[in-house]
Each structure stands twice: as structure tokens, then as C-alpha cells.
PDB file of N, CA and C in Angstrom:
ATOM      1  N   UNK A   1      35.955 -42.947  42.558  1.00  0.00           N
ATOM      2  CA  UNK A   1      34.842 -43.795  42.953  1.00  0.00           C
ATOM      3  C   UNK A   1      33.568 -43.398  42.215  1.00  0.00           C
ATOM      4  N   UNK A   2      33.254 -41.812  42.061  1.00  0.00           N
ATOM      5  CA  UNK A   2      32.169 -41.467  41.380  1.00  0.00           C
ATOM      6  C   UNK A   2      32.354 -42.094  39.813  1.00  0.00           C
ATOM      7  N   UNK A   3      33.501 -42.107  39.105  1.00  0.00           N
ATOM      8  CA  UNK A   3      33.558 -42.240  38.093  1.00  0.00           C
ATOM      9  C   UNK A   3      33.675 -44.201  37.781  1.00  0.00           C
ATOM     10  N   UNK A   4      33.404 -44.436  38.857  1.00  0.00           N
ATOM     11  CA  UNK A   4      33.655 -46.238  38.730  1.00  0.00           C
ATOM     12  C   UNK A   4      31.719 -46.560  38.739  1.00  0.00           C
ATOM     13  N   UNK A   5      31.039 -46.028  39.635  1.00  0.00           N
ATOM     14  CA  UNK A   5      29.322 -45.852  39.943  1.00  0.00           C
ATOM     15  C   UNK A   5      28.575 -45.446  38.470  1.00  0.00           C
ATOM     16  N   UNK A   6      29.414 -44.369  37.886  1.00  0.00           N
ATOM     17  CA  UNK A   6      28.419 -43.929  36.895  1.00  0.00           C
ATOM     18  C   UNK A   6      28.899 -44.718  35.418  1.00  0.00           C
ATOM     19  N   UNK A   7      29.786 -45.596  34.972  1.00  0.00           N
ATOM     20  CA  UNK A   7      29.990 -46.733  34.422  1.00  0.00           C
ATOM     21  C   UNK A   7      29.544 -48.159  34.712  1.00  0.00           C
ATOM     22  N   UNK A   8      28.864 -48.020  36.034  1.00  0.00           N
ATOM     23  CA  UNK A   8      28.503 -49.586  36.188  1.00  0.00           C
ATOM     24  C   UNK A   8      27.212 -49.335  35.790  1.00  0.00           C
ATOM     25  N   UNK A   9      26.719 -48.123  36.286  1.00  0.00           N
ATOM     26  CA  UNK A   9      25.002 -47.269  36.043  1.00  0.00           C
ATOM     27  C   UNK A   9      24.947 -47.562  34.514  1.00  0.00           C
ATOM     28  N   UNK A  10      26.098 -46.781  33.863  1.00  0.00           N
ATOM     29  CA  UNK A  10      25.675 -47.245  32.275  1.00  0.00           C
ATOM     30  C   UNK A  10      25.759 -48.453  31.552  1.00  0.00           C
ATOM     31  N   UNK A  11      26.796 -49.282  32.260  1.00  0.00           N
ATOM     32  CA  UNK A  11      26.625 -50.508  31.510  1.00  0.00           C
ATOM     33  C   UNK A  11      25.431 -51.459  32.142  1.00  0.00           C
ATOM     34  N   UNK A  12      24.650 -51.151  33.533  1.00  0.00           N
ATOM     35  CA  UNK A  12      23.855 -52.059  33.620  1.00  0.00           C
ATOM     36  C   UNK A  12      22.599 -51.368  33.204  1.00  0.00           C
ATOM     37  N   UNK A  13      22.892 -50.318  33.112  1.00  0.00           N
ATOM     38  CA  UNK A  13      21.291 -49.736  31.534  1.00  0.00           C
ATOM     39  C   UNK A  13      21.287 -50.255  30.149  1.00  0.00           C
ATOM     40  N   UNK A  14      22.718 -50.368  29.668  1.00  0.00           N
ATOM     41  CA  UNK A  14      22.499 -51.050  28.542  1.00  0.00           C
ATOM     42  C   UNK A  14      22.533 -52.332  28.356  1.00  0.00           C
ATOM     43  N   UNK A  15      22.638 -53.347  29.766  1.00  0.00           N
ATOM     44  CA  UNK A  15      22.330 -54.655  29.999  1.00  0.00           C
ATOM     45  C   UNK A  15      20.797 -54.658  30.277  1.00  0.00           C
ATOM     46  N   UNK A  16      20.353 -53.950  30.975  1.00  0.00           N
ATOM     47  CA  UNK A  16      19.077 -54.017  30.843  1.00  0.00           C
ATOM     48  C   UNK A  16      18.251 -53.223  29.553  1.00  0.00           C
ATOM     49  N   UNK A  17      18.498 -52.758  28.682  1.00  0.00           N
ATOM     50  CA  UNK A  17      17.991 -52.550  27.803  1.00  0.00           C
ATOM     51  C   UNK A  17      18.276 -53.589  26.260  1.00  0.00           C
ATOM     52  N   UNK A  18      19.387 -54.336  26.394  1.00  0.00           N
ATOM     53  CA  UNK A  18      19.634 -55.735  25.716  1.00  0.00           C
ATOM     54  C   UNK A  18      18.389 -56.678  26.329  1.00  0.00           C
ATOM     55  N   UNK A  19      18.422 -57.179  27.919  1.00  0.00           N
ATOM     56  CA  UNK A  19      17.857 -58.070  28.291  1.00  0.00           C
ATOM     57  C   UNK A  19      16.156 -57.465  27.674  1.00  0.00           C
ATOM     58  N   UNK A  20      15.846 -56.393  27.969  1.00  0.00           N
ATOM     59  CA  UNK A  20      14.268 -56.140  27.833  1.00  0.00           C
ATOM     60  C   UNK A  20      14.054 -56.437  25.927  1.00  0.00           C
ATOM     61  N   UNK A  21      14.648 -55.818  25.121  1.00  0.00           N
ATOM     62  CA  UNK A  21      14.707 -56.800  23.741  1.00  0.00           C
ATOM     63  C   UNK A  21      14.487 -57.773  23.267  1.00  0.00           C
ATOM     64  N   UNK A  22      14.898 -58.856  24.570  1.00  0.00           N
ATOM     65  CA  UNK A  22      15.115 -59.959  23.718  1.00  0.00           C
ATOM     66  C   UNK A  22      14.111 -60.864  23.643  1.00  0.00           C
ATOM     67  N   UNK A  23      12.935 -60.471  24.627  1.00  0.00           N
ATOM     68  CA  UNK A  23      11.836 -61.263  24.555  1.00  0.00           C
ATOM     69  C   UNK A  23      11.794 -62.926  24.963  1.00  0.00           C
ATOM     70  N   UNK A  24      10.922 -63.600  24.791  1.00  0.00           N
ATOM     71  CA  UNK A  24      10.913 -64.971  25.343  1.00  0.00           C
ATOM     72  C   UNK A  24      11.539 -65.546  23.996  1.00  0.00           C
ATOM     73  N   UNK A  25      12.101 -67.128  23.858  1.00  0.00           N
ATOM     74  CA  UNK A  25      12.772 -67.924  23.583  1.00  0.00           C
ATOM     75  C   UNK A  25      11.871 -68.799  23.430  1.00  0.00           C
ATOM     76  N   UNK A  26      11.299 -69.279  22.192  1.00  0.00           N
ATOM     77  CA  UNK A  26      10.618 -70.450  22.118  1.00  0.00           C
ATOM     78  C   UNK A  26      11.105 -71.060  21.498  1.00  0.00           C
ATOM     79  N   UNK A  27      11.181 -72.643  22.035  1.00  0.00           N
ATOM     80  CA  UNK A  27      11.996 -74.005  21.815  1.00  0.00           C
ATOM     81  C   UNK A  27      10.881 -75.134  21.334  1.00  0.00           C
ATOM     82  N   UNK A  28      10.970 -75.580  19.898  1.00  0.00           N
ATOM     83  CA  UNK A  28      10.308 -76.220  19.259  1.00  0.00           C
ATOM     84  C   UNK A  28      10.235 -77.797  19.928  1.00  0.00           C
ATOM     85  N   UNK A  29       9.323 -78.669  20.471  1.00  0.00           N
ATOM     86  CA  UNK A  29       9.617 -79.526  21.181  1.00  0.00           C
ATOM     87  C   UNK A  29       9.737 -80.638  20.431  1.00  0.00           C
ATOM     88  N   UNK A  30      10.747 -81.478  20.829  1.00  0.00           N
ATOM     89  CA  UNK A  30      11.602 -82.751  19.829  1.00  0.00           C
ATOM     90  C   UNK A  30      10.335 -83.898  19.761  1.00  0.00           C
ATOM     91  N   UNK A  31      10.430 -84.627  18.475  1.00  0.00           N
ATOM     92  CA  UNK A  31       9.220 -85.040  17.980  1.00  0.00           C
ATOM     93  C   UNK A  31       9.719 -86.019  19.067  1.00  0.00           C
ATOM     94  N   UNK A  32       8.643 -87.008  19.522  1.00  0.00           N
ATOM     95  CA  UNK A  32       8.866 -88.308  20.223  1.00  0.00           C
ATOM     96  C   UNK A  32       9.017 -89.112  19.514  1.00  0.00           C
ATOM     97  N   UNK A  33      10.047 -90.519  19.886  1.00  0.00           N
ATOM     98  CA  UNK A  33       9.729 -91.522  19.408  1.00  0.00           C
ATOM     99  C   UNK A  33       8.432 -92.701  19.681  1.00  0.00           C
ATOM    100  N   UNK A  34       8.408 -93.282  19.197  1.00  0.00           N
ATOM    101  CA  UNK A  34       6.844 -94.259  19.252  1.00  0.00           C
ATOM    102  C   UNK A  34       7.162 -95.484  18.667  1.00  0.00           C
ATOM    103  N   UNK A  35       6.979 -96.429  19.882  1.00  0.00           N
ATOM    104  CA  UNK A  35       6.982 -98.394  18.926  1.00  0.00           C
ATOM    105  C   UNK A  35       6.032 -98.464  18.163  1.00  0.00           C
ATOM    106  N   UNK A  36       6.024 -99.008  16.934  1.00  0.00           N
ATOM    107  CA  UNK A  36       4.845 -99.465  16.444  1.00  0.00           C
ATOM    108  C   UNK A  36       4.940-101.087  16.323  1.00  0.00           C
ATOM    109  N   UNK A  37       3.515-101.549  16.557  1.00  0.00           N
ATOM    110  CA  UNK A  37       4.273-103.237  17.442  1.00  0.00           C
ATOM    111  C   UNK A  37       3.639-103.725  15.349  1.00  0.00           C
ATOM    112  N   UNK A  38       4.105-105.106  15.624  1.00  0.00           N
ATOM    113  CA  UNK A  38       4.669-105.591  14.524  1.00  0.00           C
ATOM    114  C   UNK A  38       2.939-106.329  13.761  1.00  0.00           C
ATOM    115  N   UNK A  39       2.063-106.524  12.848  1.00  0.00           N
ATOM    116  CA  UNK A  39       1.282-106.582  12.317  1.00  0.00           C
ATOM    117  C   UNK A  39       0.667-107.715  11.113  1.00  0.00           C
ATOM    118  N   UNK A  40       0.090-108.088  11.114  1.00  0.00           N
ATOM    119  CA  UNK A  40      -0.166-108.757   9.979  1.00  0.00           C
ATOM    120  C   UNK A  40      -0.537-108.395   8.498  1.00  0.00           C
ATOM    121  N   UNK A  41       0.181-107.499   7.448  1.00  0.00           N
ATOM    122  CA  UNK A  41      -0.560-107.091   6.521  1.00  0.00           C
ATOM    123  C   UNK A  41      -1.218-107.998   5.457  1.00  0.00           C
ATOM    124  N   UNK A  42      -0.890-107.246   4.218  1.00  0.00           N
ATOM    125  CA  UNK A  42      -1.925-108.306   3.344  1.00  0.00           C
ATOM    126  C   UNK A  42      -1.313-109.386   2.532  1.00  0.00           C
ATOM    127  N   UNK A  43      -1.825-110.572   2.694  1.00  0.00           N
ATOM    128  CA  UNK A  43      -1.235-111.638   2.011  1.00  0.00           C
ATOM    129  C   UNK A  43      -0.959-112.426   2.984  1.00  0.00           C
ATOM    130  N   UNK A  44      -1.324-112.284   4.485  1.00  0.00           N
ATOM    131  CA  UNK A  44      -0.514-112.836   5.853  1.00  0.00           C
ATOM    132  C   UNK A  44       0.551-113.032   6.081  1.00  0.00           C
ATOM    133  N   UNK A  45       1.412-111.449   5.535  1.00  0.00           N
ATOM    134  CA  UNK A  45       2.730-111.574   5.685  1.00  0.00           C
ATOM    135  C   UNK A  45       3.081-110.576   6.535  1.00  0.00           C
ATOM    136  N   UNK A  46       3.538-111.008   7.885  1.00  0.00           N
ATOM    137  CA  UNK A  46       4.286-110.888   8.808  1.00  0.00           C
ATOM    138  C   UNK A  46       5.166-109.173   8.724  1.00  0.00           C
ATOM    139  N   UNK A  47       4.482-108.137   9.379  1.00  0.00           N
ATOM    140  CA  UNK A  47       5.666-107.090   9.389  1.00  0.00           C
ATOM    141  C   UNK A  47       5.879-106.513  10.683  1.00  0.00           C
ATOM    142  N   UNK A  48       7.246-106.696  10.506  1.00  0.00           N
ATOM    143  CA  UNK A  48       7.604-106.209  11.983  1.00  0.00           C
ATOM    144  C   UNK A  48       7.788-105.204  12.760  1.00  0.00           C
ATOM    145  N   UNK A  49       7.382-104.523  14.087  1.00  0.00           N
ATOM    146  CA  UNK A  49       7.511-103.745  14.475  1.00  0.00           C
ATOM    147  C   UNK A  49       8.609-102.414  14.304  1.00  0.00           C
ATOM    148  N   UNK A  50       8.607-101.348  14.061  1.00  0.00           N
ATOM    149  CA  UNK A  50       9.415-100.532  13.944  1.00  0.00           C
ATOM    150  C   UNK A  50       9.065 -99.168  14.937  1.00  0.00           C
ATOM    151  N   UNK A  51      10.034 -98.579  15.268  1.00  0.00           N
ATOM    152  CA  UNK A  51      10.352 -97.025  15.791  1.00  0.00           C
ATOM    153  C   UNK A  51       9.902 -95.719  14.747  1.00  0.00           C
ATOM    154  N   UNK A  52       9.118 -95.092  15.142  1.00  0.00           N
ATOM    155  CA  UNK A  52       9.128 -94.009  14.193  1.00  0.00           C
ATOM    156  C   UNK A  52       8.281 -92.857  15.037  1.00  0.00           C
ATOM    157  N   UNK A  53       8.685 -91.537  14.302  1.00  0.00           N
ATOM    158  CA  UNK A  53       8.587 -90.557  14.595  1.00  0.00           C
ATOM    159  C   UNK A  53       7.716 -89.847  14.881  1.00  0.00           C
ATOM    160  N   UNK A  54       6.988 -89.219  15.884  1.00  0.00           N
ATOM    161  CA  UNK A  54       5.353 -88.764  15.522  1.00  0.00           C
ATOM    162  C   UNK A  54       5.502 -87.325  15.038  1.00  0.00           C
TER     163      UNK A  54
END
């Protein structure tokens, strides 16, 4: 039994010395999509709305 205690002691020291390492996790946030509604450019020709990325 002593020898089952002082293996869980060491492996949850070196779980906690993995976990304290690893620091925070930063997650780059996904660009949004965005309508762009549809326009009159030059020449009064008609362009139509599209999806795009910000």
C-alpha cells in the first residue's frame, strides 16, 4: 500500500509540474463573415452583393 501512495505522489508531481508549464492557450478568433449589400458603381452598373471576410 505504501508503495502504491508514493507512485501516485510521484506521478501527480509530475502531472502537476507538466500542467504548471504549459501556461494559457491562446486561440486566434475566426475572422467573421460580413454581407456586403449590392451597389451602384461606375458607369451605373449594377454590382451585386457579396460575403466577405473582415
Amino acid at each position: 500500500m505504501r508503495r502504491y501512495l508514493s507512485v501516485f505522489l510521484i506521478a501527480l508531481a509530475v502531472l502537476g509540474g507538466t500542467l504548471a508549464q504549459t501556461g494559457c492557450i491562446v486561440v486566434a478568433p475566426r475572422p467573421a463573415r460580413v454581407w456586403v449589400p449590392g451597389y451602384w458603381g461606375p458607369s451605373h452598373v449594377w454590382v451585386g452583393g457579396y460575403w466577405r471576410y473582415r
